[in-house]
Protein backbone atom coordinates (compact mmCIF):
# COMPACT_ATOMS: atom_id res chain seq x y z
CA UNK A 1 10.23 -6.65 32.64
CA UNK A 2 7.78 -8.75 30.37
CA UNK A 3 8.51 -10.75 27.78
CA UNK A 4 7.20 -8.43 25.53
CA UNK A 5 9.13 -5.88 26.54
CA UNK A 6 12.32 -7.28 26.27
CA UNK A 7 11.45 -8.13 22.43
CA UNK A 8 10.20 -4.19 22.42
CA UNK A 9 12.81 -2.79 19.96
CA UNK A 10 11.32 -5.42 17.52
CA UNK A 11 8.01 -3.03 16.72
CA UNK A 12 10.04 0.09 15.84
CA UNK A 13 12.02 -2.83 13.68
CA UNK A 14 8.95 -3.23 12.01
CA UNK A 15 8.08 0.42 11.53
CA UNK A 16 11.49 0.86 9.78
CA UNK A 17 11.41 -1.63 7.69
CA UNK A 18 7.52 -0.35 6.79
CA UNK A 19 9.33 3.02 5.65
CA UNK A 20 12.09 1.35 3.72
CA UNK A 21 9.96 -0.99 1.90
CA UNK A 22 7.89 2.64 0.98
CA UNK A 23 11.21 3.83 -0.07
CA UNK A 24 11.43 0.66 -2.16
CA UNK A 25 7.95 0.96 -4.15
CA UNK A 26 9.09 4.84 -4.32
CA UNK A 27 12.22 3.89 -5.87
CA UNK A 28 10.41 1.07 -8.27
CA UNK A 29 8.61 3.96 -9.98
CA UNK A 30 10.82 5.90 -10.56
CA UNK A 31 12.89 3.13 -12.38
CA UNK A 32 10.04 2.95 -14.36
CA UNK A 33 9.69 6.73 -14.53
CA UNK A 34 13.01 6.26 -15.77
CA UNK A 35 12.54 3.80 -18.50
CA UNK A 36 15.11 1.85 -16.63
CA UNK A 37 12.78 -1.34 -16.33
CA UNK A 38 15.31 -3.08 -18.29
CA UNK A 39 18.49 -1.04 -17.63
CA UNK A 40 19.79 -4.54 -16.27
CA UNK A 41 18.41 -7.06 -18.93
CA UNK A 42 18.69 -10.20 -16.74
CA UNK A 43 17.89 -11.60 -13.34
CA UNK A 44 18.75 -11.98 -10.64
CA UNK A 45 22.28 -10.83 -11.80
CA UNK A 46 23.40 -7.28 -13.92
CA UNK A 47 24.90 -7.93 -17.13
CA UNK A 48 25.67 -11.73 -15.43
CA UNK A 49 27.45 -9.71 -12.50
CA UNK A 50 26.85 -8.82 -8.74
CA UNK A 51 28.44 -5.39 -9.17
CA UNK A 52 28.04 -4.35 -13.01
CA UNK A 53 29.20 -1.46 -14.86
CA UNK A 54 27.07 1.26 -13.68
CA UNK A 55 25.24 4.68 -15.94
CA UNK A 56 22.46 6.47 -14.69
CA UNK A 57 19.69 3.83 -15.57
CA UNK A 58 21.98 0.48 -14.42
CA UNK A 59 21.93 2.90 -11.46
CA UNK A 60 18.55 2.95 -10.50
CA UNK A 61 17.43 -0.27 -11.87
CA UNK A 62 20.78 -1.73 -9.71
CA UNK A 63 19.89 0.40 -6.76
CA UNK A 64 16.11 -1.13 -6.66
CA UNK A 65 16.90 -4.38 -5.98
CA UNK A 66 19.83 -3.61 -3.85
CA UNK A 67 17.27 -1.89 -1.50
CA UNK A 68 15.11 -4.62 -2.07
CA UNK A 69 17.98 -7.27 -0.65
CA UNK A 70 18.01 -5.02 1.95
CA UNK A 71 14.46 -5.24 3.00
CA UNK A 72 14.89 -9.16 2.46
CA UNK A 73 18.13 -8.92 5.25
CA UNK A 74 15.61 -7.07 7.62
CA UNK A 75 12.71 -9.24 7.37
CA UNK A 76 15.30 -11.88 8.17
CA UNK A 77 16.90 -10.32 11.47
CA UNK A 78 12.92 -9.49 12.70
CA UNK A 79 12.30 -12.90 12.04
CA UNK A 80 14.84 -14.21 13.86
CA UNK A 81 14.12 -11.77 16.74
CA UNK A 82 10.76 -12.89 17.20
CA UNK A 83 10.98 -16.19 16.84
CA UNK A 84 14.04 -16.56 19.69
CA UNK A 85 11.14 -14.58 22.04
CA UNK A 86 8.83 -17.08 23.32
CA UNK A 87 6.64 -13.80 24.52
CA UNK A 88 6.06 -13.23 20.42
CA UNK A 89 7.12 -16.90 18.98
CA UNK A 90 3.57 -18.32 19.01
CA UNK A 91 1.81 -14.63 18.21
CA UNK A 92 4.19 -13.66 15.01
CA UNK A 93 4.94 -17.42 13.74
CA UNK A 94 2.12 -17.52 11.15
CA UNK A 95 2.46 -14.01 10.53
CA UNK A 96 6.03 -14.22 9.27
CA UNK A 97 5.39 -17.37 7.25
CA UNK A 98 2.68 -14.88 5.03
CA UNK A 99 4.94 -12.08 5.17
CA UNK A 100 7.70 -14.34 3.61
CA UNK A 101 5.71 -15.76 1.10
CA UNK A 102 4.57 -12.17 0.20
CA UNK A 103 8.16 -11.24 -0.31
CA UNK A 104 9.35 -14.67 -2.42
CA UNK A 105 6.14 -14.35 -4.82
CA UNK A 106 6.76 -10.43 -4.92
CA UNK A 107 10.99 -11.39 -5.56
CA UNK A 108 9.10 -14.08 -8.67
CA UNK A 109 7.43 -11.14 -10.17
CA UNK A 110 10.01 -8.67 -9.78
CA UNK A 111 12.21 -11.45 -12.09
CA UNK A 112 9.76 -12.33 -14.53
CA UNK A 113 9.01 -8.33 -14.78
CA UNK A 114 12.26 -8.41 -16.41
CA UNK A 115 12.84 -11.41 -18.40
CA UNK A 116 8.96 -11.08 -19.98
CA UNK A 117 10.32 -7.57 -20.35
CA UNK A 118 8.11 -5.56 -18.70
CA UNK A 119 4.44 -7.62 -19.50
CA UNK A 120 1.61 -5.34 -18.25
CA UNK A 121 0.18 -7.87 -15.82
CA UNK A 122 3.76 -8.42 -14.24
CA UNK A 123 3.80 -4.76 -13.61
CA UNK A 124 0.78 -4.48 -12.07
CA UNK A 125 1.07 -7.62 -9.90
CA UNK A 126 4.39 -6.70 -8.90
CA UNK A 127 3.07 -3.10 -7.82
CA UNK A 128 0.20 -4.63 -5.76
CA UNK A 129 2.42 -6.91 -3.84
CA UNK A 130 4.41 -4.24 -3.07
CA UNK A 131 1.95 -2.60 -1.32
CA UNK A 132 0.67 -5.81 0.27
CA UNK A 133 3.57 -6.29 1.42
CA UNK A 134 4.26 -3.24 2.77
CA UNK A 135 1.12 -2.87 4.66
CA UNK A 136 1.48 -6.26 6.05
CA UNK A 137 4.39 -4.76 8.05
CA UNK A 138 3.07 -2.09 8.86
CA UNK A 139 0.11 -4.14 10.62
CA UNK A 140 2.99 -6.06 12.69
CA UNK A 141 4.38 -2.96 14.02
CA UNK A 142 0.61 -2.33 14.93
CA UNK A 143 0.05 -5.04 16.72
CA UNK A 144 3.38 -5.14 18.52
CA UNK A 145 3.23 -1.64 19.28
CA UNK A 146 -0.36 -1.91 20.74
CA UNK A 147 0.51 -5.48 22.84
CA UNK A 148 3.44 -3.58 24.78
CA UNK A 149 0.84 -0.91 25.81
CA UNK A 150 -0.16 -1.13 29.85
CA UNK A 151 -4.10 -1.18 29.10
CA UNK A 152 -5.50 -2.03 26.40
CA UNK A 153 -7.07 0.14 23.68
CA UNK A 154 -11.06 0.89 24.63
CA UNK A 155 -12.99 0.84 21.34
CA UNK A 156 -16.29 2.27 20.52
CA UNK A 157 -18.75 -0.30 18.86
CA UNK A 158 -19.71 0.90 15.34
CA UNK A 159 -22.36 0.30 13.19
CA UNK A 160 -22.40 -2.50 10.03
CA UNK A 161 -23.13 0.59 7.78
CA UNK A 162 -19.53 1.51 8.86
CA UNK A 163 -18.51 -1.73 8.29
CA UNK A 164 -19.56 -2.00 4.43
CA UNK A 165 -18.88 1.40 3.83
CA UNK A 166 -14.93 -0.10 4.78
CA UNK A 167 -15.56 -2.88 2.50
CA UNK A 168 -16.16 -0.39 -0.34
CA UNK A 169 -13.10 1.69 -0.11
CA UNK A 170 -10.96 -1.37 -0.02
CA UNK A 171 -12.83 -2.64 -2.91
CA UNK A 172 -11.81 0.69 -4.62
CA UNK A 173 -8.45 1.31 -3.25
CA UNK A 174 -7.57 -2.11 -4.98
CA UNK A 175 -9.18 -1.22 -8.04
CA UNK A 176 -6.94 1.97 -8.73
CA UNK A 177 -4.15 -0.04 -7.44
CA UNK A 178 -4.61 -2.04 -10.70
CA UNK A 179 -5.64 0.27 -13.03
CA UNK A 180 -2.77 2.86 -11.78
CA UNK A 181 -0.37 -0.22 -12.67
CA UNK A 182 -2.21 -0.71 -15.93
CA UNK A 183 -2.00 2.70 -17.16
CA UNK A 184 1.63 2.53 -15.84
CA UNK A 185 2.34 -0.09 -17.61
CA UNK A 186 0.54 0.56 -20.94
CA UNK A 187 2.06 3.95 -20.87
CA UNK A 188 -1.27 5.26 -20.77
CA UNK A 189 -0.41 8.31 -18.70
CA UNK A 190 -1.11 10.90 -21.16
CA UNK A 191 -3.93 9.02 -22.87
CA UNK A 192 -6.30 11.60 -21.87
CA UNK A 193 -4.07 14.93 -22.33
CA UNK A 194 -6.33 17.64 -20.62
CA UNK A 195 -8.69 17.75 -17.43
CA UNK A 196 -11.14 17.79 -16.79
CA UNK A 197 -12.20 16.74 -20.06
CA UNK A 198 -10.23 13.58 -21.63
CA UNK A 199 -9.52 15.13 -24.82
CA UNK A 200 -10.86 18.82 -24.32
CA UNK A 201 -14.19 17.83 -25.40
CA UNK A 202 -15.78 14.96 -23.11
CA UNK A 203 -14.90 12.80 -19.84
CA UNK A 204 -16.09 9.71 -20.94
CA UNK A 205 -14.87 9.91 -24.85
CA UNK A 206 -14.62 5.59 -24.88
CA UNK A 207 -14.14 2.79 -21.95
CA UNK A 208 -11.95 1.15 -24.51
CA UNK A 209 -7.75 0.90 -24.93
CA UNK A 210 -5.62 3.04 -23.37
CA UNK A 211 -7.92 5.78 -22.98
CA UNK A 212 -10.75 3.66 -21.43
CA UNK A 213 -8.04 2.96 -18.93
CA UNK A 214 -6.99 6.31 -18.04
CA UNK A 215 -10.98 7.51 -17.64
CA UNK A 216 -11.50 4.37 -15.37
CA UNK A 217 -8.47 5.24 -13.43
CA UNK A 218 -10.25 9.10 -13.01
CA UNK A 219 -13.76 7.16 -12.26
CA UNK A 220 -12.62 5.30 -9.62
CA UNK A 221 -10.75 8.30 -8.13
CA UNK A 222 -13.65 10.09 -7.66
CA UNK A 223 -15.46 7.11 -6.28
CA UNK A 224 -12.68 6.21 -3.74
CA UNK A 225 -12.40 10.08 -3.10
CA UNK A 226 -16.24 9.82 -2.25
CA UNK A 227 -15.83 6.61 -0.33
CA UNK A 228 -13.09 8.24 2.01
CA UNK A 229 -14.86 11.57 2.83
CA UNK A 230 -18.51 9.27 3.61
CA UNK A 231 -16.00 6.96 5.62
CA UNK A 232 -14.68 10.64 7.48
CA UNK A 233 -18.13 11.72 8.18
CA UNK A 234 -19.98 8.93 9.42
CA UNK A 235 -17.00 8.10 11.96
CA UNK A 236 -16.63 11.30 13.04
CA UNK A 237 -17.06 10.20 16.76
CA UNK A 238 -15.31 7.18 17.25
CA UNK A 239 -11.99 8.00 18.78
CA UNK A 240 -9.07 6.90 16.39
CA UNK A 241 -10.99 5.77 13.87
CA UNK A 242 -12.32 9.45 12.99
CA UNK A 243 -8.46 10.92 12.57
CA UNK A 244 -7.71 7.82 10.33
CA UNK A 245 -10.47 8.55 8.08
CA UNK A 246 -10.27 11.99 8.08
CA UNK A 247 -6.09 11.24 7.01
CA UNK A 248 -7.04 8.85 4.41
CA UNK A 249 -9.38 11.51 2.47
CA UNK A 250 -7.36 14.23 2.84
CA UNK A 251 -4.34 11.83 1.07
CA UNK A 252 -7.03 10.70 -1.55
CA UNK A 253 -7.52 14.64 -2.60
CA UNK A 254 -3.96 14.86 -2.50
CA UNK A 255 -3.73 11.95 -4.92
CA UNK A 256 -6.04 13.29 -7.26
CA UNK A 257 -4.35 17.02 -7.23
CA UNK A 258 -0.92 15.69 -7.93
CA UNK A 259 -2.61 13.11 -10.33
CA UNK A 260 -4.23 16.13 -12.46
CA UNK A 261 -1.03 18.24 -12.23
CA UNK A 262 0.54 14.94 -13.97
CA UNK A 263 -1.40 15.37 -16.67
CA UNK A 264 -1.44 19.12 -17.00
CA UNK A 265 2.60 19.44 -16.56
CA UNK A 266 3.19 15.92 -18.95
CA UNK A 267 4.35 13.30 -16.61
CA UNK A 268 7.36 15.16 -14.58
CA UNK A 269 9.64 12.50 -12.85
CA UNK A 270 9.28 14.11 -9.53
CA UNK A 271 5.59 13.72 -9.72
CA UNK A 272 5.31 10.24 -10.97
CA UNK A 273 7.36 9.12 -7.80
CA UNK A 274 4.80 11.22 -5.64
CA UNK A 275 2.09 9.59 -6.59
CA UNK A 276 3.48 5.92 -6.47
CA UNK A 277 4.25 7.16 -2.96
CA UNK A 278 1.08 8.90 -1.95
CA UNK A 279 -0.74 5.35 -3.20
CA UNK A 280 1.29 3.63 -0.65
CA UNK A 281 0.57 6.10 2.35
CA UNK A 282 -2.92 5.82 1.30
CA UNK A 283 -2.76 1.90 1.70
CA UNK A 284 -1.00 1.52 4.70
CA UNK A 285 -3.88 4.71 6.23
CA UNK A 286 -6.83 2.18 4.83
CA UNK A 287 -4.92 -0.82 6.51
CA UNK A 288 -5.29 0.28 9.69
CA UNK A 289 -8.41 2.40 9.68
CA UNK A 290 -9.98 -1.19 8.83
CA UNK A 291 -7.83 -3.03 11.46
CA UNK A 292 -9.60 -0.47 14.01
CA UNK A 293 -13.10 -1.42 12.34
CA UNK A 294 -12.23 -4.82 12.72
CA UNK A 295 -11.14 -5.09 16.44
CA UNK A 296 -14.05 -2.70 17.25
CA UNK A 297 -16.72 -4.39 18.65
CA UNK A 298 -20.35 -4.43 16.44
CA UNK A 299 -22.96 -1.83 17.49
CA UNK A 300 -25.34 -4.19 17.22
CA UNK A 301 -23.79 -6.62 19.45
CA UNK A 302 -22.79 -3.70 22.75
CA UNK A 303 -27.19 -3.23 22.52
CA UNK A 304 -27.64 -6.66 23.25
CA UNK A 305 -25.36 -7.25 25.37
CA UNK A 306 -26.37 -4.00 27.66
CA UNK A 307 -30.17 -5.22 27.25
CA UNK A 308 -29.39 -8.49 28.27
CA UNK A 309 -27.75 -7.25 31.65
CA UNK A 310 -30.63 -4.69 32.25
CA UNK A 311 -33.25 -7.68 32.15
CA UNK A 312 -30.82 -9.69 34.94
């Protein structure tokens, strides 16, 4: 038995701790969903207590960063589970040191969230992180999963135009990241009260405020939308990278129906939460539809190489 394989319980680690941490940025919306952002009004203690006196929005406010110690507690047994395995040690070492500083700057924002009472840019950030985060472990389980395998993983080369067509959708995906926290956080979720229309008249009525947030956050929608189904279509035939693609568009149009049936049933609770999650499934999908573009080898590189060995 390898190495590997006797650390091999360490990649579903991973994978659970992916879907808690998704439970986590789940649960941090609907705090906010709540209005329980400041249920507890300091950090990193409630009411100056471990334990305080709980109603329903101490509840969920408490609850969030319970799970959140939680995540912290499983990061720390992984940790220590890969670095007492000398077959992962050297391979997970630098890894873990980024994932760890992702969590402490993420545990920084999730504090000053609170004490600069709920700042817009803390909001944001901490959302972001979140997902960073959370994709970052998801990547480990990737890799850890994939390194126990008994051959490795054949890949099909792929073209740059695949390649920069990637670099777009991230460049969008992170874009509604932000401006999903920003109309979050600006409580800019009914700034445009009908759809398809902004305010029953035009789409684009101003780029400015509150309103020019929530048309941006539509804009870029439909451009990430149109990013994910090009993305679906042009890698159509390369093995896993086709069902990832075709995943991540089909979560994108899932994102925008439950985004207009926000708006058209006023913000339900149930929905808000749905669509903090959906963003999250949609990051970790990207993640590692671009891991596959990035370990695949260039198109351009398999021609020369077979022209090369055709001239010996």
């Amino acid at each position: 038995m390898s190495t590997l394989r006797r650390g091999k319980w360490v990649a579903p680690g991973f994978a659970a701790l992916t879907a808690t941490t998704l439970g986590l940025i789940v649960l941090g919306a609907s705090v906010r969903a709540r209005g329980a952002g400041l249920a507890c009004p300091d950090w990193p203690l409630c009411f100056g207590k471990l334990i305080p006196q709980f109603n329903v929005l101490v509840a969920f406010e408490w609850s969030h960063r319970a799970l959140a110690s939680f995540v912290s507690l499983g990061l720390v047994a992984l940790s220590w589970a890969c670095l007492r395995n000398s077959g992962l040690r050297e391979r997970m070492r630098g890894r873990l040191v980024f994932a760890w500083l992702l969590l402490l700057t993420q545990a920084v924002f999730g504090g000053l969230t609170v004490l600069l009472k709920l700042a817009p840019w803390t909001v944001s950030v901490h959302l972001i992180l979140g997902n960073v985060f959370c994709l970052t472990l998801f990547l480990f389980y990737a890799e850890l999963r994939e390194s126990d395998l008994p051959r490795p993983i054949e890949r099909l080369p792929i073209a740059s135009g695949i390649r920069m067509l990637a670099a777009l959708l991230v460049c969008c995906l992170f874009l509604q990241l932000l401006l999903g926290g920003l109309v979050s956080s600006q409580y800019a979720g009914l700034a445009c009260p009908s759809f398809p229309t902004c305010d029953g008249e035009s789409m684009v009525p101003t780029l400015s405020g509150t309103v020019g947030l929530q048309v941006l956050h539509r804009l870029n929608g439909l451009l990430l939308l149109a990013a994910s189904v090009a993305m679906a279509w042009l890698s159509r035939q390369a093995n896993a990278m086709a069902g990832l693609s075709w995943i991540a568009a089909s979560l994108v149009s899932l994102q925008i129906a439950i985004g207009v049936a926000n708006v058209l049933l006023r913000l339900p609770f149930e929905l808000r939460g749905l669509h903090t999650g959906l963003a999250a499934m949609i990051v970790l999908t990207v993640g590692l539809l671009v891991r596959e573009i990035i370990l695949s080898p260039r198109e351009e590189e398999a021609i020369s190489g077979r022209r090369l060995i055709e001239a010996r």
